[in-house]
Protein backbone atom coordinates (compact mmCIF):
# COMPACT_ATOMS: atom_id res chain seq x y z
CA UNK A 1 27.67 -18.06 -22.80
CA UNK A 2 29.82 -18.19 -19.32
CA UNK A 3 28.28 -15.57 -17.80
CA UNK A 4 24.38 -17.43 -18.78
CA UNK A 5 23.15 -19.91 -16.13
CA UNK A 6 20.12 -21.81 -15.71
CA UNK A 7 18.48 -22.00 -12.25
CA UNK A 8 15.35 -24.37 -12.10
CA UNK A 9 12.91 -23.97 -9.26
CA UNK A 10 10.95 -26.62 -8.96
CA UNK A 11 13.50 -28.21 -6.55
CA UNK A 12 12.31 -31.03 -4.74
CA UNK A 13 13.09 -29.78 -1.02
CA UNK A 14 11.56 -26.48 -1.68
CA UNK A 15 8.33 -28.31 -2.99
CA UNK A 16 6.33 -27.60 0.22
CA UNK A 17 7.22 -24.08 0.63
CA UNK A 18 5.70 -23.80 -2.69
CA UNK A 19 3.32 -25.15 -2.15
CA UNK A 20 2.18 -23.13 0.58
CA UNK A 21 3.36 -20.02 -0.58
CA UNK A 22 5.82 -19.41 2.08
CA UNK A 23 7.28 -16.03 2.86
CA UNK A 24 11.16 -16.06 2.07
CA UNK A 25 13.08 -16.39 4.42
CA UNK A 26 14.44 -12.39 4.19
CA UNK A 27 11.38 -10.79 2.64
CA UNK A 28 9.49 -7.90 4.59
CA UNK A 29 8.31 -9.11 7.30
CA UNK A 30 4.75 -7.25 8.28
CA UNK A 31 4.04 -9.52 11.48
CA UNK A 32 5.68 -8.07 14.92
CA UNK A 33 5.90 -10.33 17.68
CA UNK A 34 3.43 -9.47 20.75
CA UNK A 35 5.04 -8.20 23.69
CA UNK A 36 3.76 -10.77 26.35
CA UNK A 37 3.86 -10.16 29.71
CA UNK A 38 5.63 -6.36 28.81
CA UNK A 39 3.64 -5.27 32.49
CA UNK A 40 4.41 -1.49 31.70
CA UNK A 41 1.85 -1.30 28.92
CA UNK A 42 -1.31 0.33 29.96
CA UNK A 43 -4.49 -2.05 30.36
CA UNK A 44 -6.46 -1.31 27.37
CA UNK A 45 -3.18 -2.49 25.36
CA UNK A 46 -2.07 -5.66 27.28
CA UNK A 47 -5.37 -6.67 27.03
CA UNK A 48 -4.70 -7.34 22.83
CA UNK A 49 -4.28 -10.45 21.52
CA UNK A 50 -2.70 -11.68 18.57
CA UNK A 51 -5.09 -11.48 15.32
CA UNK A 52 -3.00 -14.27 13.10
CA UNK A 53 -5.92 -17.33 12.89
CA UNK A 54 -6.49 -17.80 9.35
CA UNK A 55 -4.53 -15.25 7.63
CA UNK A 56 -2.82 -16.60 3.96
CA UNK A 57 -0.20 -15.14 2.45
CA UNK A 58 -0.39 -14.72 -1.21
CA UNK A 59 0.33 -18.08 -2.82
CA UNK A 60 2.74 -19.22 -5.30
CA UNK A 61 -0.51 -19.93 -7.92
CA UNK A 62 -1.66 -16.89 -7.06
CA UNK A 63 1.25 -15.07 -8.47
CA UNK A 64 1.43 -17.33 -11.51
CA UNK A 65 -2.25 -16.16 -12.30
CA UNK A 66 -0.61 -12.44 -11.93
CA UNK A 67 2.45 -13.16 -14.12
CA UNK A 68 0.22 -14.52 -16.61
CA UNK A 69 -2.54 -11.21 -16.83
CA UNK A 70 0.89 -8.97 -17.11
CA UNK A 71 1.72 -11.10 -19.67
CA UNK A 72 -1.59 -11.04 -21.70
CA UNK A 73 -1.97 -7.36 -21.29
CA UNK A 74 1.89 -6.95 -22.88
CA UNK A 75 0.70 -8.78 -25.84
CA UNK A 76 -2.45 -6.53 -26.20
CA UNK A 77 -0.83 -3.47 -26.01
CA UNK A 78 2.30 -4.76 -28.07
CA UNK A 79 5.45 -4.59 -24.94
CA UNK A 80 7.83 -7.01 -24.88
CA UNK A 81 8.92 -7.38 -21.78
CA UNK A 82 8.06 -5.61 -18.37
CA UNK A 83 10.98 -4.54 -16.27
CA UNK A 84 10.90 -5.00 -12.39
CA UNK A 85 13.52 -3.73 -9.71
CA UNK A 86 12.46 -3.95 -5.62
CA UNK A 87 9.62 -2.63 -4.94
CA UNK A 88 5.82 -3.63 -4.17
CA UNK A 89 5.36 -4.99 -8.03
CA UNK A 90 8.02 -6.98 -7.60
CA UNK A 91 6.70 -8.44 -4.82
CA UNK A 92 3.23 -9.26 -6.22
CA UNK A 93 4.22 -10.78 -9.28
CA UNK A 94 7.58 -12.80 -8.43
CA UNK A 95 7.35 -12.85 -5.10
CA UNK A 96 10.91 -11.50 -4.21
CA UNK A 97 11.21 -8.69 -1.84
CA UNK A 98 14.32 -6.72 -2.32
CA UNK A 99 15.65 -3.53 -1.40
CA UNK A 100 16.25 -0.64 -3.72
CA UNK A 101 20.58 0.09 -4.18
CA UNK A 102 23.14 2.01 -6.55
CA UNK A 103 23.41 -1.92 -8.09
CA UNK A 104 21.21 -3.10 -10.55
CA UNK A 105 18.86 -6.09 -9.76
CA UNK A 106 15.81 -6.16 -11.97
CA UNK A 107 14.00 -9.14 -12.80
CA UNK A 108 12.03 -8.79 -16.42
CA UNK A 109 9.10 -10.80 -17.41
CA UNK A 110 8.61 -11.40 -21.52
CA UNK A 111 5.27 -11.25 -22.99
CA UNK A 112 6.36 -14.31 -24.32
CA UNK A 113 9.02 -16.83 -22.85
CA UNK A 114 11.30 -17.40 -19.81
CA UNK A 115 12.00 -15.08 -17.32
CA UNK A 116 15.23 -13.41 -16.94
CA UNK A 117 16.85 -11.74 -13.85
CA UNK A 118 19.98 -9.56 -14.10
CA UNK A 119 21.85 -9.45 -10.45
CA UNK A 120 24.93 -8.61 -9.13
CA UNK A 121 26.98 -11.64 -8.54
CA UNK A 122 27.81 -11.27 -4.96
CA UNK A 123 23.77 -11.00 -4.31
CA UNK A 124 23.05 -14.07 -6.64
CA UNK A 125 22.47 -16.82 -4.10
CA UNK A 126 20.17 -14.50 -1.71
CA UNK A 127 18.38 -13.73 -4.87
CA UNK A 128 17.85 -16.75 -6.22
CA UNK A 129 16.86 -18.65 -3.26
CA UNK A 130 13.44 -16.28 -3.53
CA UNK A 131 13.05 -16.81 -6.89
CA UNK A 132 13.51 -20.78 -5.82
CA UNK A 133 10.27 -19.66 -3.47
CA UNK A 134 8.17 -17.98 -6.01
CA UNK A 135 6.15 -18.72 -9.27
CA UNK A 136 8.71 -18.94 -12.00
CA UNK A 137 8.12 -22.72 -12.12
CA UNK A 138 9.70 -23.38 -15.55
CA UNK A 139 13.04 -21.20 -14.63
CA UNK A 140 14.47 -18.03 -15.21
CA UNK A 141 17.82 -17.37 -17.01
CA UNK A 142 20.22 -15.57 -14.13
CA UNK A 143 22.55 -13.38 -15.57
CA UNK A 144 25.32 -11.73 -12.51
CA UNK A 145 27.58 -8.94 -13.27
CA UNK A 146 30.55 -8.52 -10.75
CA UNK A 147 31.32 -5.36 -9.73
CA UNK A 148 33.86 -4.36 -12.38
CA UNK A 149 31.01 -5.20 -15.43
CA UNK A 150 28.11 -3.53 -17.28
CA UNK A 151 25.06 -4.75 -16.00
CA UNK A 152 22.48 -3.69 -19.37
CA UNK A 153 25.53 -5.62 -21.48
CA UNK A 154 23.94 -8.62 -19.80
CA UNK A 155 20.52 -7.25 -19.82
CA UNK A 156 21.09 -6.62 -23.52
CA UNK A 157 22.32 -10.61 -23.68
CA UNK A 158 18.99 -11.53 -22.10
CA UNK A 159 17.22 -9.80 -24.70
CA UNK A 160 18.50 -10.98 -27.61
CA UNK A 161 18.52 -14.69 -26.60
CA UNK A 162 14.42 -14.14 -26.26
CA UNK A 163 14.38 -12.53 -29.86
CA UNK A 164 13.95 -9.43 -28.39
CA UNK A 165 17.18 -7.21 -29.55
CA UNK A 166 14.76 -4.60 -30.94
CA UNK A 167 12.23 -4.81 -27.82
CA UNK A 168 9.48 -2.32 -26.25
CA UNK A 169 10.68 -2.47 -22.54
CA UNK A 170 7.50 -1.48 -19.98
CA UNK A 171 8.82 0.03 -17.24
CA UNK A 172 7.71 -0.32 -13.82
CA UNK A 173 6.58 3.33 -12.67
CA UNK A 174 9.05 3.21 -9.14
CA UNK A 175 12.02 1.88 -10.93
CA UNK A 176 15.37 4.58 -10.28
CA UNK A 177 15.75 6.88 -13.32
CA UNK A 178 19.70 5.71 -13.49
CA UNK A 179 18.65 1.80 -14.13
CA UNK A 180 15.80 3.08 -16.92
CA UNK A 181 18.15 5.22 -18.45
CA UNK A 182 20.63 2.35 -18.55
CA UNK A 183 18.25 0.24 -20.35
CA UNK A 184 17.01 3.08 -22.58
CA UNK A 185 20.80 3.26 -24.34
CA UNK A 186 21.12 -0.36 -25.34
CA UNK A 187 20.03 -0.12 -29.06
CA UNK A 188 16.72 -0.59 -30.59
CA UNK A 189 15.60 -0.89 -27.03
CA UNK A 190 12.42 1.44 -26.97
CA UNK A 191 11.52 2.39 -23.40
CA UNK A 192 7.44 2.67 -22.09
CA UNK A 193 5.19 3.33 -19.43
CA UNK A 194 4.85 0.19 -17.44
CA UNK A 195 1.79 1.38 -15.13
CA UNK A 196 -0.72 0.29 -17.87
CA UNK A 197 0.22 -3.42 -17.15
CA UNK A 198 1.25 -3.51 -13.40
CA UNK A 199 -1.90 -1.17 -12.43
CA UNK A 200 -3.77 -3.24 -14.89
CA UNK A 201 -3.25 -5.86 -12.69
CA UNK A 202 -3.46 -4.59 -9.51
CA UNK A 203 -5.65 -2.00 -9.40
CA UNK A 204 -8.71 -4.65 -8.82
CA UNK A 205 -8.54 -7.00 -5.71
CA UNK A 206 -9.30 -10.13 -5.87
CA UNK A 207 -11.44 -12.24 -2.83
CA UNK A 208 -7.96 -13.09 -1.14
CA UNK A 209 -6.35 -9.64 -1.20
CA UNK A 210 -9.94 -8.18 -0.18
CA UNK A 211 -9.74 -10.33 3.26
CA UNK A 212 -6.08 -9.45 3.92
CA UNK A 213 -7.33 -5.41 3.46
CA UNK A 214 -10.33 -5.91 5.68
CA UNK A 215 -8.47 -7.73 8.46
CA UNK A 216 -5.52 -4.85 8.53
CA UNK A 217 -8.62 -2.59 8.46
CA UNK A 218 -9.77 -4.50 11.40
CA UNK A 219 -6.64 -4.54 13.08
CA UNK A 220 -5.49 -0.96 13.05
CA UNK A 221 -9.01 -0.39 14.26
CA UNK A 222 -8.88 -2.19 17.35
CA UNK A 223 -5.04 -0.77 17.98
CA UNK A 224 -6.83 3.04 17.77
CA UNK A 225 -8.85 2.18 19.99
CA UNK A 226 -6.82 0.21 22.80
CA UNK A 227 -4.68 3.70 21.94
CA UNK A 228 -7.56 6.18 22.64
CA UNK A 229 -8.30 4.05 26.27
CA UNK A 230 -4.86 4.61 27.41
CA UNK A 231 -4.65 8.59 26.73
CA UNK A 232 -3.78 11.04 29.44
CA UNK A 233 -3.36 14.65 29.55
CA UNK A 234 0.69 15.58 29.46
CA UNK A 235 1.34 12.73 26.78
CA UNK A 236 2.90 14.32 23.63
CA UNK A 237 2.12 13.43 20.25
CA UNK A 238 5.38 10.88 20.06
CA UNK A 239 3.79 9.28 23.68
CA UNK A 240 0.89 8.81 21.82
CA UNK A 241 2.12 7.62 18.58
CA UNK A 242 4.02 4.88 21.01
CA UNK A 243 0.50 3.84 21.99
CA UNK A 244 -0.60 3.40 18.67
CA UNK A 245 2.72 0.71 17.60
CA UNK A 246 2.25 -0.69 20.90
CA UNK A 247 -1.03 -2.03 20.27
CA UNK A 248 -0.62 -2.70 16.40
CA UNK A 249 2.17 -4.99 17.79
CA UNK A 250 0.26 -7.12 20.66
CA UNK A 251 -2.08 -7.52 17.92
CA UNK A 252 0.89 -9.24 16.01
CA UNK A 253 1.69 -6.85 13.35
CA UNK A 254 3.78 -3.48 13.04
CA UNK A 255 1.77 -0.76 12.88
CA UNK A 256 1.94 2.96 13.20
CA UNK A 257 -0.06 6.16 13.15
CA UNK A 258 1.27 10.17 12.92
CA UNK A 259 -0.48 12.13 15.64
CA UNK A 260 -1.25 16.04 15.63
CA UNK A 261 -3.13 18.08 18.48
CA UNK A 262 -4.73 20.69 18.73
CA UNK A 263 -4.15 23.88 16.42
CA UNK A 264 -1.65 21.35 14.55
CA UNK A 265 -4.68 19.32 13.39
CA UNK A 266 -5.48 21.65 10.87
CA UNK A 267 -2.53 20.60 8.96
CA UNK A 268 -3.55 18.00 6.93
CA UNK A 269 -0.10 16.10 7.50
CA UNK A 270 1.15 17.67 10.58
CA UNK A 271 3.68 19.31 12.05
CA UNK A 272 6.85 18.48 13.34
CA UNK A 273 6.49 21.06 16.35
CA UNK A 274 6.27 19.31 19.86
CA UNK A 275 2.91 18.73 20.72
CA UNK A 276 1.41 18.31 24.35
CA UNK A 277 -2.12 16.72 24.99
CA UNK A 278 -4.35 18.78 27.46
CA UNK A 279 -7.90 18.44 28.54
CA UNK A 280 -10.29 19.52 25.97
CA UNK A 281 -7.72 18.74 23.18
CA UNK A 282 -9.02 17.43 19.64
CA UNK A 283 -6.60 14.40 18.05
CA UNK A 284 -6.30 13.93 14.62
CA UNK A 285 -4.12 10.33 13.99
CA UNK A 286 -3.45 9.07 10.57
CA UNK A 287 -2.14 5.42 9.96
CA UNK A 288 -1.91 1.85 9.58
CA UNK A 289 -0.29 -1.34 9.38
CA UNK A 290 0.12 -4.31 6.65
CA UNK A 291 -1.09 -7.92 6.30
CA UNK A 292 1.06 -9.49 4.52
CA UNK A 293 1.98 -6.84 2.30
CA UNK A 294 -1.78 -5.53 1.92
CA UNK A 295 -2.21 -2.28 3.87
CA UNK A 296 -4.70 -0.37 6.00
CA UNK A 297 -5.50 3.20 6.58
CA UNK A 298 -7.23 5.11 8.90
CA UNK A 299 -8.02 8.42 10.67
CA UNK A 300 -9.74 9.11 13.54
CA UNK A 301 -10.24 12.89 15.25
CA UNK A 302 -11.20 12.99 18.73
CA UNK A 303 -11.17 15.17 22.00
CA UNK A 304 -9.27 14.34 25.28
CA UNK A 305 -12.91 15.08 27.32
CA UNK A 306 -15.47 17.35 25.96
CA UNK A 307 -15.02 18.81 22.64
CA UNK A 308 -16.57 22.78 21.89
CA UNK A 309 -19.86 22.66 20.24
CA UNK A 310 -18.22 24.43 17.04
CA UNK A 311 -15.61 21.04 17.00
CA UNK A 312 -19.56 19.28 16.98
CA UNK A 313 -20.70 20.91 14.28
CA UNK A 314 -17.81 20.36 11.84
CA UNK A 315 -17.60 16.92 12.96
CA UNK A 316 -21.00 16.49 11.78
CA UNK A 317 -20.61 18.28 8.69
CA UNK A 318 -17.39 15.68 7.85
CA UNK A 319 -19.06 12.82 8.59
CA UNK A 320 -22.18 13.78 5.98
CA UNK A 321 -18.99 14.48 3.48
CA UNK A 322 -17.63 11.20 4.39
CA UNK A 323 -20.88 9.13 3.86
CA UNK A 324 -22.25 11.23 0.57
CA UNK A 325 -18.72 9.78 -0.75
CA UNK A 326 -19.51 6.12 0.54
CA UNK A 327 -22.91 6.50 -1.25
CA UNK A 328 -22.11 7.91 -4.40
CA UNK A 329 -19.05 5.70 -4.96
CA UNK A 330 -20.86 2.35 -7.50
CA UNK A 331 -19.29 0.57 -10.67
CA UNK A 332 -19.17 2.38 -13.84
CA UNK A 333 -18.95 6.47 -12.02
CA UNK A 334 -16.13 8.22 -12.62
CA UNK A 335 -13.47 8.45 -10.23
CA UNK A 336 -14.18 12.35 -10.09
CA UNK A 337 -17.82 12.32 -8.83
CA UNK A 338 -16.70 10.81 -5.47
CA UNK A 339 -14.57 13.74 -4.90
CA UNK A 340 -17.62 15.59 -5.98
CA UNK A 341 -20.31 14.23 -3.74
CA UNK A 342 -18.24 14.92 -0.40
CA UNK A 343 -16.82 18.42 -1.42
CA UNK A 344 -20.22 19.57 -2.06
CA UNK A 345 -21.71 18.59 1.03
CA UNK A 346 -18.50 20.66 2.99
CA UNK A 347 -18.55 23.75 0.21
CA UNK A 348 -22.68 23.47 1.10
CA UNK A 349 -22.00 23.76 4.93
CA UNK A 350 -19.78 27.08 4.58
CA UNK A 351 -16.64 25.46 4.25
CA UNK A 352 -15.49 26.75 0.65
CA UNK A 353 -15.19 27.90 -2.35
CA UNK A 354 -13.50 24.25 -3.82
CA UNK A 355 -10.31 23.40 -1.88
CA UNK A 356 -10.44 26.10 0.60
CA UNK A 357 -10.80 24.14 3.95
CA UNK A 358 -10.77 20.48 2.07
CA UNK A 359 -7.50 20.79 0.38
CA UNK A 360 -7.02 17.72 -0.89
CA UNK A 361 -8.82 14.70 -2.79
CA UNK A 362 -11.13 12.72 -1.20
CA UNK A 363 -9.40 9.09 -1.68
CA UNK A 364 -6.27 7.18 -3.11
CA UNK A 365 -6.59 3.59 -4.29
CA UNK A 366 -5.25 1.09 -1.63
CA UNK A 367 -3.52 -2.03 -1.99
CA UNK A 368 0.45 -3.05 -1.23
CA UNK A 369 0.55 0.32 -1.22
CA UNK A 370 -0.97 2.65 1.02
CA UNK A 371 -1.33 5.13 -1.90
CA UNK A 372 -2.00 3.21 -5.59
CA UNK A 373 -3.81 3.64 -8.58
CA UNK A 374 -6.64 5.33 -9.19
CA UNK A 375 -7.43 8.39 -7.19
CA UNK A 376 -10.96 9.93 -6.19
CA UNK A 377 -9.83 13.46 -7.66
CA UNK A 378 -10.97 15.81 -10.10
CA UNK A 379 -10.41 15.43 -13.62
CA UNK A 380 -9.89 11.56 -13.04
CA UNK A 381 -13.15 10.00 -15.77
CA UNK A 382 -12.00 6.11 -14.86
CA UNK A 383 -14.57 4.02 -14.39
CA UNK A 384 -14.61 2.46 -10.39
CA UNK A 385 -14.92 -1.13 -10.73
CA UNK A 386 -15.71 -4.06 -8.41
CA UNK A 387 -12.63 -4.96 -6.29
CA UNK A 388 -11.47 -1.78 -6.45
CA UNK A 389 -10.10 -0.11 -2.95
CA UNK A 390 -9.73 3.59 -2.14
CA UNK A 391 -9.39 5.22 1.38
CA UNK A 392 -13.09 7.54 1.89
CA UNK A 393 -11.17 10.50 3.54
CA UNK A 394 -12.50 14.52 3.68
CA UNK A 395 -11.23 16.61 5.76
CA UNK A 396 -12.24 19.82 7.09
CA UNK A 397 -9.32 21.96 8.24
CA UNK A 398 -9.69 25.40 9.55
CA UNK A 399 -6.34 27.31 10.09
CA UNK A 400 -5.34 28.18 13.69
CA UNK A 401 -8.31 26.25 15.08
CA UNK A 402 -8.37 22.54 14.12
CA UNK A 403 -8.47 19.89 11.92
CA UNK A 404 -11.14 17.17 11.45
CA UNK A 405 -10.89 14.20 9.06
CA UNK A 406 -12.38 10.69 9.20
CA UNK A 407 -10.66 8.29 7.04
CA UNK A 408 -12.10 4.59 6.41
CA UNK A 409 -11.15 2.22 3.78
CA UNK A 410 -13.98 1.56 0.91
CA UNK A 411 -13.93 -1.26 -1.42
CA UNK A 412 -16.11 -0.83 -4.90
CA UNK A 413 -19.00 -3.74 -4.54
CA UNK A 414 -21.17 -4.95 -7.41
CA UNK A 415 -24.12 -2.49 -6.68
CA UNK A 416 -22.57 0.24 -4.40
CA UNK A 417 -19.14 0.55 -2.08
CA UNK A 418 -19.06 -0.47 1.54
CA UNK A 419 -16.35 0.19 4.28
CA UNK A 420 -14.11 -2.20 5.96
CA UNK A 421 -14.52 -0.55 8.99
CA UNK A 422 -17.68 0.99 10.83
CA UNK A 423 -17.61 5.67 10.65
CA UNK A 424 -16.60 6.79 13.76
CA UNK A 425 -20.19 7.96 15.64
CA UNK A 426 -18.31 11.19 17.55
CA UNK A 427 -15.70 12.94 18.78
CA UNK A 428 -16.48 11.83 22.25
CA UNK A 429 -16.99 8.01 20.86
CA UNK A 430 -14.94 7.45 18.16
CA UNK A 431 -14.89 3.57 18.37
């Protein structure tokens, strides 16, 4: 077939790379370069330091061991193939990071069999110097369409030469309606879900991924903080944002964090209205950063000087929520009785009925993402599991007053749950 090619990636000169699992060369690049010597930046902030020692990216094995769980769990649950387009999944199983366009580049993975990757031909050599990077050791068929073809004719040819011209197609849950659709009208192509195999994989975090989490944790942590030292009254909530990416970035990665003061607070995600920071303010920032590709995020509420006793007392009350949550969270309870154990403690305290004041769920799973599968919400029966990762984050928000949430990041343990990062003791020491 002259549009069929064969591109082999175990080429000698890229052996090393390999080897080490190195980054392509124009994948997403989560590390920011420290701005030494930048003498403007407050103390607290030029005092950072680059937090790179030991950090490993994901390595080529590793994704091979992924590839190969995506393919068992096709088998078990009888797909064919599981179709990828950019995105985080594509990322953690092949490797290539790739932006999302009108064009069609999807890489599928067969239950059984060689990888094929349908691109357009004017992006093939970018494309195909990742996959040269990544863990499809034994090949992958490359089929490019120029800009006058049918891309799904060749993803239909890629099919068939598997056996698969009557295939159940998984599709990955981010991939663009228009590609999907495209797929769905070659015949006997059957279209599925593909979340039960790319969550099936990623949904529990291995050793590796685990340290990558707890060092962003970590990171964005210390950033806060450097952030919170260098406040003044007449910043606005941009100035202070700054603060926050200046940090993240002396500390060698590109972080960021949305900032609300005030009556604003009370929003759970803000307001776009111009904010101005004045003594006896409350803060309420919301953010993070990635480690190579594995994300943190974190809230922190705080006042510029002395908070009002009634800001004390709901603090207190959210950090009880926030903790009953970290307690109750163990291996084999339902995702909903999280949710449960913090909104009680806040519906206890006067802050109800249900979702009156804590309007939304008490935690998202965490990985690539910021937000992934599962979620600590009601009506959600799955089991936790060890390795699993969810932000612990109530919130009590009272409307035309202020806002208080403490977010930490909580990974499911054998016995129990712990946090990445230590609760925040008080609105007056939040670090």
């Amino acid at each position: 077939m002259s549009q069929r090619r064969e591109f082999l990636t175990a080429a000698a000169t890229l052996g090393a790379a390999v080897a080490l699992g190195a980054r392509p060369g124009n994948a997403q690049d989560d590390h920011a370069a420290p701005q030494q010597g930048a003498t403007d930046l407050p103390p607290a902030i030029r005092a950072l330091r680059p937090m790179r020692d030991g950090v490993m990216p994901i390595s080529v094995a590793e994704r091979q061991g992924r590839l190969e769980k995506a393919r068992r769990l096709m088998r078990e649950q009888g797909i064919d193939a599981l179709m990828l387009t950019g995105g985080t999944s594509m990322m953690y199983f092949t490797g290539i990071s790739w932006g999302l366009s009108e064009r069609l580049l999807a890489a599928f993975i067969p239950a059984n069999g060689k990888p094929f990757l349908v691109t357009p031909k004017f992006e093939e050599e970018r494309a195909m110097e990742q996959v040269a990077r990544g863990p499809m050791t034994d090949g992958a068929d490359v089929y490019p369409w120029e800009e006058n073809e049918d891309p799904y004719a060749l993803v239909s040819n890629g099919l068939r030469a598997r056996g698969l011209a009557a295939a159940t197609i998984a599709v990955e849950e981010t991939v663009r309606w228009q590609f999907s659709h495209g797929v769905s009208r070659i015949p006997a192509v059957k279209i599925v879900d593909g979340t039960p195999v790319t969550a099936g994989c990623r949904m529990v975090k291995d050793a590796h991924e685990l340290a990558l989490m707890r060092h962003a944790s970590k990171v964005t942590l210390l950033a806060y903080e450097a952030a919170w030292k260098s406040l003044k009254e007449g910043m606005t909530q941009s100035d202070f944002a700054r603060l926050v990416s200046q940090a993240h970035t002396q500390l060698g990665y590109s972080g960021s964090a949305g900032v609300q003061v005030g009556k604003y607070s009370a929003l759970p995600h803000g307001s776009a209205t111009p904010q101005v920071v004045r003594e006896g303010s409350i803060l309420l920032i919301d953010g993070g950063c990635k480690v190579e590709g594995y994300s943190s995020d974190i809230s922190r509420t705080f006042v510029l000087g002395k908070p009002t006793q009634r800001m004390k007392d709901v603090f207190e009350i959210e950090h009880r929520a926030q903790t009953a949550a970290l307690k109750a969270a163990r291996p084999g309870l339902a995702c909903e009785v999280v949710d449960a154990a913090a909104r009680k403690v806040i519906v206890d305290a006067g802050f109800g009925p249900d979702y009156k004041y804590f309007s939304h769920r008490v935690g998202h799973g965490m990985g690539m993402d910021g937000h992934e599968w599962p979620y600590l919400v009601r009506g959600n029966t799955l089991p936790l599991a060890p390795g699993m990762v969810f932000s612990d984050e109530p919130g009590i928000y009272i409307p035309g007053e202020f806002g208080i949430r403490l977010e930490d990041d909580m990974v499911i343990t054998e016995n129990g749950a712990e946090l990445f990062t230590p609760q925040s003791e008080s609105l007056e020491k939040p670090f």
